[in-house]
N, C-alpha and C. Protein backbone atom coordinates (compact mmCIF):
# COMPACT_ATOMS: atom_id res chain seq x y z
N UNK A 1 0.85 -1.18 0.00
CA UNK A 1 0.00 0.00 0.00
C UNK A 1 0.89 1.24 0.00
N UNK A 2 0.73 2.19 -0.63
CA UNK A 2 1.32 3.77 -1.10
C UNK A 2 0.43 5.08 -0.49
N UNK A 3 0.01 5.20 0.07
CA UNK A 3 -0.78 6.27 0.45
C UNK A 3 -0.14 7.33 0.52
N UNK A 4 0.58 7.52 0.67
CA UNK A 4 1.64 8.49 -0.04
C UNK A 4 1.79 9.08 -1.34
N UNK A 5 1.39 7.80 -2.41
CA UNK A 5 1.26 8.16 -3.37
C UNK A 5 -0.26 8.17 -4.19
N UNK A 6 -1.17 7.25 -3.18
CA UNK A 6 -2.68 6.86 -3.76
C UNK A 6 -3.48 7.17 -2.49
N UNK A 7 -4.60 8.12 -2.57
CA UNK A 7 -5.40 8.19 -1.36
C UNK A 7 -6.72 7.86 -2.18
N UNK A 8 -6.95 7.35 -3.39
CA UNK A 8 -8.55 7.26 -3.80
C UNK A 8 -8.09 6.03 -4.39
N UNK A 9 -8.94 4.74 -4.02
CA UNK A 9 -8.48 3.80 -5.04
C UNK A 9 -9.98 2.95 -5.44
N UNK A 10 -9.81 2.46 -6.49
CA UNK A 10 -11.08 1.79 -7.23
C UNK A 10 -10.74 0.20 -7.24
N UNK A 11 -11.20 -0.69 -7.22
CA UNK A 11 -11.09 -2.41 -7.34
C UNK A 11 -12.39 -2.87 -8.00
N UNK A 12 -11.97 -2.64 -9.51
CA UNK A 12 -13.32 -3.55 -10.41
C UNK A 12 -13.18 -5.03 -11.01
N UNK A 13 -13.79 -5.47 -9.73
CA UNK A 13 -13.52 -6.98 -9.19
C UNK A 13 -12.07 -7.68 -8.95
N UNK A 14 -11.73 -6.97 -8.51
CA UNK A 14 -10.17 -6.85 -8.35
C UNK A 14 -9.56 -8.50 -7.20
N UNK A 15 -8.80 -9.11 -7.48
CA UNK A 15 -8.26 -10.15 -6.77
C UNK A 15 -8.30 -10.14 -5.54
N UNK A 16 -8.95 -10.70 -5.27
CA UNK A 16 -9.28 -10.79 -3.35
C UNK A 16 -9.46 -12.09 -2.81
N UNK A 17 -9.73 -12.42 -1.30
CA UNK A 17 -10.38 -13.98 -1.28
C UNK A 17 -9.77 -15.03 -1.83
N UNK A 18 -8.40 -15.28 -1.83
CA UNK A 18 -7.83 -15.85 -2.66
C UNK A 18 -7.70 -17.47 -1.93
N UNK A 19 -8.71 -17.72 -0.77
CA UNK A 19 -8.72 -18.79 -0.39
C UNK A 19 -9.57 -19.67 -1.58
N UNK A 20 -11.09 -18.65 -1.81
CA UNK A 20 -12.44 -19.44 -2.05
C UNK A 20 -11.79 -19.35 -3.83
N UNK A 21 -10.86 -18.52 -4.32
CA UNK A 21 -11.11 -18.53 -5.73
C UNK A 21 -10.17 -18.94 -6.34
N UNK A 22 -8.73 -19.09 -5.97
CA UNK A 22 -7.67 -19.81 -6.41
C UNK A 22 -7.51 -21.39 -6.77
N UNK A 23 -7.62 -21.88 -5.91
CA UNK A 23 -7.51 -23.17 -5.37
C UNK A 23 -8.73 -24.31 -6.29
N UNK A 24 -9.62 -23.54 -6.86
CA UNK A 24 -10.76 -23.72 -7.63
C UNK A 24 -10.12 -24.24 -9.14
N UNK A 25 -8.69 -23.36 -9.76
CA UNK A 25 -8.20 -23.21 -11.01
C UNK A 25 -7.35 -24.52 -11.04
N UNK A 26 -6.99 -25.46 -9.64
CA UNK A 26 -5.95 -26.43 -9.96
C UNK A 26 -6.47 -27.75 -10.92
N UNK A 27 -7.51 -27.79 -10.53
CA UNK A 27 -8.25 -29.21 -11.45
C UNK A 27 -8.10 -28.66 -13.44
N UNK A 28 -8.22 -27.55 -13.43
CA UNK A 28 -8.88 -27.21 -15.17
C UNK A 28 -7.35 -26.56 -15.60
N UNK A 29 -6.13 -26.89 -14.08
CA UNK A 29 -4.93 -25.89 -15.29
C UNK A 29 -4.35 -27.53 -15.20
N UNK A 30 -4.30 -28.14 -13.98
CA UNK A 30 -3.37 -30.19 -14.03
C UNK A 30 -4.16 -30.70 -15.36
N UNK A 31 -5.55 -30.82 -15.79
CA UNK A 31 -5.80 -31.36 -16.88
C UNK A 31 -5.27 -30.73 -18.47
N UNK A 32 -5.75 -29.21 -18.35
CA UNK A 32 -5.14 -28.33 -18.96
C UNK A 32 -3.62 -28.76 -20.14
N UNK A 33 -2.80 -28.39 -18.60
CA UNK A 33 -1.15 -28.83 -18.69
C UNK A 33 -0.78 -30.25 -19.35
N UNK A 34 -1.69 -30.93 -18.43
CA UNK A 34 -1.51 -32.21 -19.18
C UNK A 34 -1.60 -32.89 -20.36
N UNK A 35 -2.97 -32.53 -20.75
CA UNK A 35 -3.56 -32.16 -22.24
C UNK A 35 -2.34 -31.62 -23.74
N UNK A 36 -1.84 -30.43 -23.16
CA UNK A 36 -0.64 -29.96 -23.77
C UNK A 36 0.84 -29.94 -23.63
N UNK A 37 1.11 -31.17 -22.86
CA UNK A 37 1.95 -31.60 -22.89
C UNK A 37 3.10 -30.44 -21.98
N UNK A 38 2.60 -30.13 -21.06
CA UNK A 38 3.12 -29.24 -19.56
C UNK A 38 3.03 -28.03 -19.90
N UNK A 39 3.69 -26.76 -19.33
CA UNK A 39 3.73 -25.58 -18.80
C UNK A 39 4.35 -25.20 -20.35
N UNK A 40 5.79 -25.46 -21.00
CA UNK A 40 5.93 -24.97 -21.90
C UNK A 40 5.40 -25.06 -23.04
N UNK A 41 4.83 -25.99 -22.96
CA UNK A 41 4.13 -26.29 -24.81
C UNK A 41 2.48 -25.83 -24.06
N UNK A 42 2.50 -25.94 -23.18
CA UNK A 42 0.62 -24.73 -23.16
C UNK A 42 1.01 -23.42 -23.68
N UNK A 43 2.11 -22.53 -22.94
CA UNK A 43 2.24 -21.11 -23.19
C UNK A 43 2.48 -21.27 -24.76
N UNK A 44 3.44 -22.13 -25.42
CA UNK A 44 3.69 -22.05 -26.88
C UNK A 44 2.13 -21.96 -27.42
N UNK A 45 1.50 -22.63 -27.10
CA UNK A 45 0.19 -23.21 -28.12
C UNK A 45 -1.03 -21.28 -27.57
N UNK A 46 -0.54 -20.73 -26.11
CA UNK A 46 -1.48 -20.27 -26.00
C UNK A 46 -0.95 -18.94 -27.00
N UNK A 47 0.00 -18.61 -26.22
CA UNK A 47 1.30 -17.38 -26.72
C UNK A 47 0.99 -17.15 -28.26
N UNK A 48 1.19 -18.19 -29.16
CA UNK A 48 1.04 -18.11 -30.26
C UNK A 48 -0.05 -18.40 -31.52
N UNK A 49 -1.21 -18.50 -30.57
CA UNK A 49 -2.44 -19.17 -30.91
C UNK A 49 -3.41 -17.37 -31.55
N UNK A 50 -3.58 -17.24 -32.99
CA UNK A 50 -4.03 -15.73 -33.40
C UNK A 50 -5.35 -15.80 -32.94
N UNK A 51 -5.76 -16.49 -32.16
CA UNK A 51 -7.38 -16.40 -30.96
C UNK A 51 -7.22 -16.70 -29.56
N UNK A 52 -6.57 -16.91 -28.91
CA UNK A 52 -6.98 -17.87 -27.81
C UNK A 52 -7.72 -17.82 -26.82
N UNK A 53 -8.55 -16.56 -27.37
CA UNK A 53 -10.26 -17.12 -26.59
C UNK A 53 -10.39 -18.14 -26.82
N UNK A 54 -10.31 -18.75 -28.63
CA UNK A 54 -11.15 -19.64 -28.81
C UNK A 54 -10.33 -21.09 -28.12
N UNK A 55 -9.59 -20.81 -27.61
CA UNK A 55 -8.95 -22.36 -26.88
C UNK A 55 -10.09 -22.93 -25.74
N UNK A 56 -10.85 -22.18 -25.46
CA UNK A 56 -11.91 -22.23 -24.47
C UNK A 56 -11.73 -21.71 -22.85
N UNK A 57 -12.81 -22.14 -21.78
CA UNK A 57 -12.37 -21.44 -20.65
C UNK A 57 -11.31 -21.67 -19.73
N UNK A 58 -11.25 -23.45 -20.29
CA UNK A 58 -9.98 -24.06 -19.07
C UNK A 58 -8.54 -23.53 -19.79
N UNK A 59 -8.66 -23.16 -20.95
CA UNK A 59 -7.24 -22.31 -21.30
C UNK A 59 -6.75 -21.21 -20.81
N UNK A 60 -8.46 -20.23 -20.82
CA UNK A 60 -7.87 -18.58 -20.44
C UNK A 60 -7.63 -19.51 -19.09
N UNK A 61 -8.40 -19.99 -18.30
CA UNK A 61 -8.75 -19.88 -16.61
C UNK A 61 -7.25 -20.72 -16.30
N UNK A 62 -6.61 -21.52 -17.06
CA UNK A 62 -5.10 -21.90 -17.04
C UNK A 62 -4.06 -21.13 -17.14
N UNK A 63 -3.81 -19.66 -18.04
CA UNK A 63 -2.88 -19.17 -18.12
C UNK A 63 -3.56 -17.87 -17.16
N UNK A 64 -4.53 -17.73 -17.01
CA UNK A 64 -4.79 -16.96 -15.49
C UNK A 64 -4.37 -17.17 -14.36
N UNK A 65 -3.98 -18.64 -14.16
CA UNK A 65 -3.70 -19.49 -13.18
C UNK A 65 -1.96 -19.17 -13.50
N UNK A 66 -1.57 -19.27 -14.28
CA UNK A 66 0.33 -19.01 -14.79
C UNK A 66 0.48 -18.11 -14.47
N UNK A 67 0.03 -17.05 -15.03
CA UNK A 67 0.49 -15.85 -15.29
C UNK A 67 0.36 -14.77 -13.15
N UNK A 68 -0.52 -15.61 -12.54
CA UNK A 68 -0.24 -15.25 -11.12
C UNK A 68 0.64 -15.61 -10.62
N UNK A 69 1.89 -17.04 -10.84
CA UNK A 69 2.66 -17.27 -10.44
C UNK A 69 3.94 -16.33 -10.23
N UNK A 70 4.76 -15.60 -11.24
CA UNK A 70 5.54 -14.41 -11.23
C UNK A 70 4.54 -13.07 -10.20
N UNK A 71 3.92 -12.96 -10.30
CA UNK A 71 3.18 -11.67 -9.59
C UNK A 71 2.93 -12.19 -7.79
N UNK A 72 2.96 -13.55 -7.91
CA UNK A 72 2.89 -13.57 -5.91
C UNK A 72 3.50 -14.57 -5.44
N UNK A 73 4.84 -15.31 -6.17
CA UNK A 73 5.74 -16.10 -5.68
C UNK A 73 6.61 -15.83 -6.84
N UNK A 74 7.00 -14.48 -6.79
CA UNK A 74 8.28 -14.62 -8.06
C UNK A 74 9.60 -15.41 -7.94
N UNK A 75 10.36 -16.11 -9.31
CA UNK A 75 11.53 -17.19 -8.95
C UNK A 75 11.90 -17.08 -10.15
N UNK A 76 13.05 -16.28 -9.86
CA UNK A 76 13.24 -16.25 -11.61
C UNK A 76 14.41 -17.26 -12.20
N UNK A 77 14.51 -18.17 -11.53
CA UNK A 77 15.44 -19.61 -11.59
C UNK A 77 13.90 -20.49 -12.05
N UNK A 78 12.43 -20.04 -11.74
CA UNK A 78 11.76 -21.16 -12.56
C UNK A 78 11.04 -20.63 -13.92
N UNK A 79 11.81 -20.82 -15.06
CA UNK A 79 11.83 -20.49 -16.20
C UNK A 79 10.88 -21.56 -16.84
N UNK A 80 9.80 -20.89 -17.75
CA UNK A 80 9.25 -20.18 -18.36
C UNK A 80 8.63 -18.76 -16.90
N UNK A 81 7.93 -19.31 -16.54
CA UNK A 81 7.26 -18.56 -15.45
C UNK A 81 7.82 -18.12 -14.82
N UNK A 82 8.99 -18.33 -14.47
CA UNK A 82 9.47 -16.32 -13.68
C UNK A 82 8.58 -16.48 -12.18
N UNK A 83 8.22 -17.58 -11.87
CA UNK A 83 7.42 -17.88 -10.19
C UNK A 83 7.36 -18.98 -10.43
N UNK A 84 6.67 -19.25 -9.19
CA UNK A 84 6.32 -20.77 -8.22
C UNK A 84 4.53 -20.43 -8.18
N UNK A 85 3.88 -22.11 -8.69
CA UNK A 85 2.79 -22.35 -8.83
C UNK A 85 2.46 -23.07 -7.59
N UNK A 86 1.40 -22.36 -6.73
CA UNK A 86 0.74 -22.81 -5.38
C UNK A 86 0.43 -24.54 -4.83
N UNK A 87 0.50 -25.27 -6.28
CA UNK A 87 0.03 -26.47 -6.36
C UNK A 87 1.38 -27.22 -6.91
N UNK A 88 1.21 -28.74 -6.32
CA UNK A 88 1.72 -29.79 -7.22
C UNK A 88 1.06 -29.95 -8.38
N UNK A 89 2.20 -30.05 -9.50
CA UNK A 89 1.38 -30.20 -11.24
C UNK A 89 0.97 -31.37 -11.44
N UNK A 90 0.92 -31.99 -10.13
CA UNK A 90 1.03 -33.96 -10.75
C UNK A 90 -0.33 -33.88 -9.69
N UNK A 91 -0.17 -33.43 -8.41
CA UNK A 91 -1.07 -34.09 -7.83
C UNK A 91 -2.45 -32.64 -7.45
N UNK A 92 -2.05 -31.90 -7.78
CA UNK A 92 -2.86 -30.61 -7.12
C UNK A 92 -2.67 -30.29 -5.86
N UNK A 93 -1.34 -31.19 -4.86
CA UNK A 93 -1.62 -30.82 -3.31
C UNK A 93 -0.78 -29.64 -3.29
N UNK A 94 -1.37 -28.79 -2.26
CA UNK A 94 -1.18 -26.99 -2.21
C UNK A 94 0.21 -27.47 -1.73
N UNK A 95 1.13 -26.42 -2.26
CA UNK A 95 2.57 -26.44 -1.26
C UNK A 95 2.47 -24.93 -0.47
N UNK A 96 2.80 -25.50 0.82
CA UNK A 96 2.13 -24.89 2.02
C UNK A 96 3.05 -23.50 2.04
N UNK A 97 4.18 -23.79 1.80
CA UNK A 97 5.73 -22.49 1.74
C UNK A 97 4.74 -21.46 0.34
N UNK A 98 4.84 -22.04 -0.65
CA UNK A 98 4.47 -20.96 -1.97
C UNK A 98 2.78 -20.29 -1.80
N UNK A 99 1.93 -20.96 -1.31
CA UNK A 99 0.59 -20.58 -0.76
C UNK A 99 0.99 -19.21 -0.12
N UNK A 100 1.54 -19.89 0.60
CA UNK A 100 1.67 -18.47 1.59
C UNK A 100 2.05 -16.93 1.15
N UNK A 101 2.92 -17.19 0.27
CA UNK A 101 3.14 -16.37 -0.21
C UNK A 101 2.18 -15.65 -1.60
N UNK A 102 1.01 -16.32 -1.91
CA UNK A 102 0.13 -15.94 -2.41
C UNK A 102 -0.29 -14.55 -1.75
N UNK A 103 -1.01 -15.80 -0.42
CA UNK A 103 -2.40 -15.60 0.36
C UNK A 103 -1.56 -14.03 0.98
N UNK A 104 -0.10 -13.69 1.23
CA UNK A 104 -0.24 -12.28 1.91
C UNK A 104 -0.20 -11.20 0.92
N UNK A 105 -0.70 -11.75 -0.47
CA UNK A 105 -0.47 -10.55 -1.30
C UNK A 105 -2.34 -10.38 -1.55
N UNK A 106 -2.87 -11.37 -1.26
CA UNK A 106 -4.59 -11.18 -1.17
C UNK A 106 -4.94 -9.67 -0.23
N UNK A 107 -5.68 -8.88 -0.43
CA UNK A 107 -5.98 -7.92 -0.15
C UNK A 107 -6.88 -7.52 1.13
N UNK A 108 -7.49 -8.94 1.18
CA UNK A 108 -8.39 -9.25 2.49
C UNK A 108 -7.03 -9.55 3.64
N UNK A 109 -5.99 -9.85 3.69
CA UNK A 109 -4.79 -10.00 4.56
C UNK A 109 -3.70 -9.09 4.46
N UNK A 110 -4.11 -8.40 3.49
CA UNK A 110 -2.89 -7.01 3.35
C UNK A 110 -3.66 -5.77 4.63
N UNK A 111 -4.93 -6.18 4.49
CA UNK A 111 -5.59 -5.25 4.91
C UNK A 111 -5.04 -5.26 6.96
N UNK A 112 -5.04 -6.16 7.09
CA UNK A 112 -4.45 -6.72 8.47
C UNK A 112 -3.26 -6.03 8.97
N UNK A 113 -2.66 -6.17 7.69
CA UNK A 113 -0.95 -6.00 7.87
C UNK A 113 -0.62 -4.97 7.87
N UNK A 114 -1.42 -4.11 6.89
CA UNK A 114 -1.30 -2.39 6.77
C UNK A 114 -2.31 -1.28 7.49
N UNK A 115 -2.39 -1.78 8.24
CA UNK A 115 -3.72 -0.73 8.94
C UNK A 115 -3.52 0.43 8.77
N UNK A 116 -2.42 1.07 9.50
CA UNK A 116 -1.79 2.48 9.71
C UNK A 116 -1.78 2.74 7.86
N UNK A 117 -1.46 2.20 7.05
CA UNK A 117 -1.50 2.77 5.46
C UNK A 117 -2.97 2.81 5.28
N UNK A 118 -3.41 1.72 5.09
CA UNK A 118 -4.98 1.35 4.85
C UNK A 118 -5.74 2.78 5.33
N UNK A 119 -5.27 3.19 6.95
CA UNK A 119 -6.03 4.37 7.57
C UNK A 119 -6.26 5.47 7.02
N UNK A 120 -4.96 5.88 6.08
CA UNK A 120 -5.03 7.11 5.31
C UNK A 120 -5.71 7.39 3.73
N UNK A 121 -6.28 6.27 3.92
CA UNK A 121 -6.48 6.21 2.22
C UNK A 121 -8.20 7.27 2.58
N UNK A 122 -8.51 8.33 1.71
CA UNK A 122 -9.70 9.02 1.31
C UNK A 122 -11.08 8.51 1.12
N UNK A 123 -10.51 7.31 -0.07
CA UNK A 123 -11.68 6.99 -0.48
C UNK A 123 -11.44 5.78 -1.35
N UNK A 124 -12.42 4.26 -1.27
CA UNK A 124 -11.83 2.91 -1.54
C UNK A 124 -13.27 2.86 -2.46
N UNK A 125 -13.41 2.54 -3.54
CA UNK A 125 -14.51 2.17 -4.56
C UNK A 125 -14.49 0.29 -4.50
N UNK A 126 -15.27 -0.45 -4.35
CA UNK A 126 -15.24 -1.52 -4.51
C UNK A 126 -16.76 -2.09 -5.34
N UNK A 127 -16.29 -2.59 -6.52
CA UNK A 127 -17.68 -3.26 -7.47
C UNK A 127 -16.87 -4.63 -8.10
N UNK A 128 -17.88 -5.42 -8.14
CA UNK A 128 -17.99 -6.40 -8.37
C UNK A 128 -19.49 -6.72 -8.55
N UNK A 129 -19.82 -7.65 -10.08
CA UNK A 129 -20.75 -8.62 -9.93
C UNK A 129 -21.42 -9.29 -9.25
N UNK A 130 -22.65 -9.47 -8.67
CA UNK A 130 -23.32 -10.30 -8.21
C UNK A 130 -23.00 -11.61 -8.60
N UNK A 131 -22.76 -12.44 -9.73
CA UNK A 131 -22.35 -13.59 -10.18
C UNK A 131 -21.10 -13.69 -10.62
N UNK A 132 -19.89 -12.71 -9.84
CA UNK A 132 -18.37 -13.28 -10.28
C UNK A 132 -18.18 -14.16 -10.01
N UNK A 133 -17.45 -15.22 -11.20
CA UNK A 133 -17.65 -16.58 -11.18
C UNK A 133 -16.20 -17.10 -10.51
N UNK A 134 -15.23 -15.79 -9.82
CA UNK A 134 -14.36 -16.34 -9.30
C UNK A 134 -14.88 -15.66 -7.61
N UNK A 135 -15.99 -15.17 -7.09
CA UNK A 135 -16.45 -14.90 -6.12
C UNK A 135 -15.82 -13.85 -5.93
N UNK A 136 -15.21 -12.92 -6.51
CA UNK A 136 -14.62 -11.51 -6.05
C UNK A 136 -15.82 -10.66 -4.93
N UNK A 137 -16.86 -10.83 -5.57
CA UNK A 137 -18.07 -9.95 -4.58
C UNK A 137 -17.38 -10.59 -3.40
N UNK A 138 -17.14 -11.79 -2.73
CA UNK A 138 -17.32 -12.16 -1.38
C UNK A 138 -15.75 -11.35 -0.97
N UNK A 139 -14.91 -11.62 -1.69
CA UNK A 139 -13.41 -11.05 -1.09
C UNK A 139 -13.89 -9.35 -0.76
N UNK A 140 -14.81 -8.75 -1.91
CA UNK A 140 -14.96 -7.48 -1.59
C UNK A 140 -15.72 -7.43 -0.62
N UNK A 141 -16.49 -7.75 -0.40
CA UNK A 141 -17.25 -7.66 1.28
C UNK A 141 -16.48 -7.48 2.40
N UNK A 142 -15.51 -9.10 2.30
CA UNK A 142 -14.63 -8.64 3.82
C UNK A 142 -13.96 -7.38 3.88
N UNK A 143 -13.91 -7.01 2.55
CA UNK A 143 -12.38 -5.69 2.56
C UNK A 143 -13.15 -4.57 3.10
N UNK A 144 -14.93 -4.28 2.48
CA UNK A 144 -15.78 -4.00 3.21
C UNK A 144 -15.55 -3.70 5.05
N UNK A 145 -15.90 -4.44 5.50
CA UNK A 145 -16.36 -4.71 6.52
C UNK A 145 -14.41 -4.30 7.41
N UNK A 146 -13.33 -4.81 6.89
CA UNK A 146 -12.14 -4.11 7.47
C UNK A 146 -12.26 -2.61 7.31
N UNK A 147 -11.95 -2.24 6.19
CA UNK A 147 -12.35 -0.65 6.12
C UNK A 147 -13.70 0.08 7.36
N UNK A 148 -14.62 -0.46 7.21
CA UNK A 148 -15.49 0.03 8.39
C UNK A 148 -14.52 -0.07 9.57
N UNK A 149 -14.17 -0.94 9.75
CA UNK A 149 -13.37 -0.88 11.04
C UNK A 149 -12.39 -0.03 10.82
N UNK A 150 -11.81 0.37 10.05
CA UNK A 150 -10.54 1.05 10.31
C UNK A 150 -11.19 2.88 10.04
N UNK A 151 -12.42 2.57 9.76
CA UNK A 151 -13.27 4.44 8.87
C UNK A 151 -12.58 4.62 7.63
N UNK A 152 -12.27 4.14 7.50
CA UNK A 152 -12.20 4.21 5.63
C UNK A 152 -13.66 4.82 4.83
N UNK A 153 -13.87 6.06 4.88
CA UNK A 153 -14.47 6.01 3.63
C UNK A 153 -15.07 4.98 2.18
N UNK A 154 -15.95 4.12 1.93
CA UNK A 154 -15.72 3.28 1.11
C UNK A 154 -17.29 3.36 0.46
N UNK A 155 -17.12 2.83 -0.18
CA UNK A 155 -18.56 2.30 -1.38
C UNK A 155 -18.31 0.85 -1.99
N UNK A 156 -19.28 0.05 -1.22
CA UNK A 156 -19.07 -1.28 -2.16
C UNK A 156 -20.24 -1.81 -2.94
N UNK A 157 -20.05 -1.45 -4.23
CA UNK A 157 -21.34 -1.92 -5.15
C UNK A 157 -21.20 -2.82 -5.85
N UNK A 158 -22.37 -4.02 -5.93
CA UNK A 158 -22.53 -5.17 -6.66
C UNK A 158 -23.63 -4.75 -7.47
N UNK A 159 -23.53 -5.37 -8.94
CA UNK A 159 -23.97 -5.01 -9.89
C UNK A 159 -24.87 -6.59 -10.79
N UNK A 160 -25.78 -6.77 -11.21
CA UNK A 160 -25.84 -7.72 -11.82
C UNK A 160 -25.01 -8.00 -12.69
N UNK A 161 -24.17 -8.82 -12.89
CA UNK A 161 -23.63 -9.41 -14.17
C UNK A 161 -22.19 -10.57 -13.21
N UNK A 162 -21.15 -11.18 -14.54
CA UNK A 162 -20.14 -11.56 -14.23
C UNK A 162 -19.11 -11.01 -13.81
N UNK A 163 -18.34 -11.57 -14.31
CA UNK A 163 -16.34 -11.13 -13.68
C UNK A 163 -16.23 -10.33 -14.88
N UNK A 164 -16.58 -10.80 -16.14
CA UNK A 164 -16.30 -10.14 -17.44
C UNK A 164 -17.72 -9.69 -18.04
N UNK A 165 -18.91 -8.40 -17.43
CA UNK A 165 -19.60 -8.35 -17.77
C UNK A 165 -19.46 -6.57 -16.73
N UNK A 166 -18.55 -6.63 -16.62
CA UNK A 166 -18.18 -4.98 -16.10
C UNK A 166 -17.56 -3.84 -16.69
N UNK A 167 -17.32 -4.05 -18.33
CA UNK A 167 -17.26 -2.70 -19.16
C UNK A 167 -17.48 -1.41 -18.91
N UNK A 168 -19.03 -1.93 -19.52
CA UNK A 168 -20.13 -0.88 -19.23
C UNK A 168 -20.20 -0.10 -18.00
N UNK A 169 -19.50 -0.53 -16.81
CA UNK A 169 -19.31 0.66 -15.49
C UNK A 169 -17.97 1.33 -15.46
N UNK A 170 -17.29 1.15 -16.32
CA UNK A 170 -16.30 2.10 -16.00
C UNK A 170 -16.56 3.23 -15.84
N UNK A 171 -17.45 3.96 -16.93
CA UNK A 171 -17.60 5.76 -16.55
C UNK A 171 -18.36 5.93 -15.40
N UNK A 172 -19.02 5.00 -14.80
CA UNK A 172 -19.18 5.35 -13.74
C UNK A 172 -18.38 5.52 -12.43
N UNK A 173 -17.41 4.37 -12.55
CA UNK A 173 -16.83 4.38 -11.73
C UNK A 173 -15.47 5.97 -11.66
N UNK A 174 -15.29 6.19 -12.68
CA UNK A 174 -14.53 7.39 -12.77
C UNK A 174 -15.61 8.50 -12.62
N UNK A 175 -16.36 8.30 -12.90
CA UNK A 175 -17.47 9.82 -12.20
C UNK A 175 -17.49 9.29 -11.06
N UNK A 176 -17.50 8.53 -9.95
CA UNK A 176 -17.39 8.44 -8.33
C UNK A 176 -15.92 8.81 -8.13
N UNK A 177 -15.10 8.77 -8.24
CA UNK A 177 -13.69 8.39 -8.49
C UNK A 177 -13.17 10.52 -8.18
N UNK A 178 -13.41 10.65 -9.32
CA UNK A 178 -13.73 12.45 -9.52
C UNK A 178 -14.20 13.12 -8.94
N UNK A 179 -15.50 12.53 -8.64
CA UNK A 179 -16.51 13.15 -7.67
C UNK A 179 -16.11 13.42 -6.74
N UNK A 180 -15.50 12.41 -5.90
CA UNK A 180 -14.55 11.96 -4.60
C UNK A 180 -13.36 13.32 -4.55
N UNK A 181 -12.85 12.89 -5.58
CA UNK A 181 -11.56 13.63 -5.45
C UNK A 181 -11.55 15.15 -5.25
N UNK A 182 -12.64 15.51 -6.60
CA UNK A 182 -13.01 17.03 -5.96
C UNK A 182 -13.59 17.09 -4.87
N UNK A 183 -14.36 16.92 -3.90
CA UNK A 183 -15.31 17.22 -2.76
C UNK A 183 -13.87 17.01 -1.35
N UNK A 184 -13.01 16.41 -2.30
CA UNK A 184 -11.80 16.45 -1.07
C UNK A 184 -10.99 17.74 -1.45
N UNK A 185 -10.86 18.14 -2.67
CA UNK A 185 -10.21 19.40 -2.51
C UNK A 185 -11.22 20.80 -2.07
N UNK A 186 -12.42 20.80 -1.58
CA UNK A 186 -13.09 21.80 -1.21
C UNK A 186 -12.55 22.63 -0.07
């Protein structure tokens, strides 16, 4: 956390909860991987594939699953990926050392850790879907409910739709965002 440098911040459905929504991706990235013959020949086939929407969902929801490895257990001795994957690739059992190092970059446990930063922040926007299909609404709740405790200023709005059905609110969210920001310079 920067509060120093960020006192208004927005999270549109932003990574949270990383107990209920992670741990969900190991079954569809072990078949995945397996399917394509491991970690390097998936990224080849995804990397270089001129669609790879059309690879389907266990592809994106697989290299969603990769591509977090460098961002919350970086290792840059494990090449292609540049990190450490939370799971055994053979068996799916969590390795308890690299988890961890997920779970303190989850935002619902940063929130713990940073109070005194967390305290200074203005103003926290939180939206998410009613049906995010990786449960972000629930991670945003708790972050919810810390902020109350700490007086954080906050707004947490759920919206009908998915994880990928939140376009359409961006201008809103930058007209709260603005709104915010001027009524603090008054």
């Amino acid at each position: 956390m920067r509060p120093d440098c960020f006192k208004f911040v927005c999270s549109s459905s932003g990574d949270s909860f990383f107990e209920a929504n992670l741990p969900r991706n190991i079954i569809f990235a072990i078949e995945t991987l397996e399917q394509a013959g491991g970690v390097n020949k998936f990224l080849e086939l995804f990397l270089n594939h001129p669609d790879p929407d059309t690879l389907g969902q266990k592809a994106s929801e697989t290299m969603l699953t990769l591509s977090m490895a460098p961002c919350y257990a970086p290792n840059l001795k494990n090449s292609p990926l540049l990190g450490d994957l939370f799971f055994d690739e053979k068996t799916g059992a969590i390795k308890q050392k690299t988890w961890d190092k997920y779970l303190a970059w989850d935002p619902v446990r940063m929130l713990d850790r940073f109070k005194s930063h967390a305290s200074q922040l203005r103003f926290v926007l939180l939206e998410a879907g009613i049906s995010d299909e990786h449960g972000l609404q629930l991670g945003h709740r708790q972050i919810a409910v810390k902020l109350a405790k700490l007086g954080v200023p906050f707004e947490n709005k759920e919206y009908p739709g998915t994880h990928s059905s939140l376009h359409y609110r961006i201008e809103h969210r930058f007209t709260i965002l603005v709104k915010k920001i001027m009524e603090s310079q008054k």
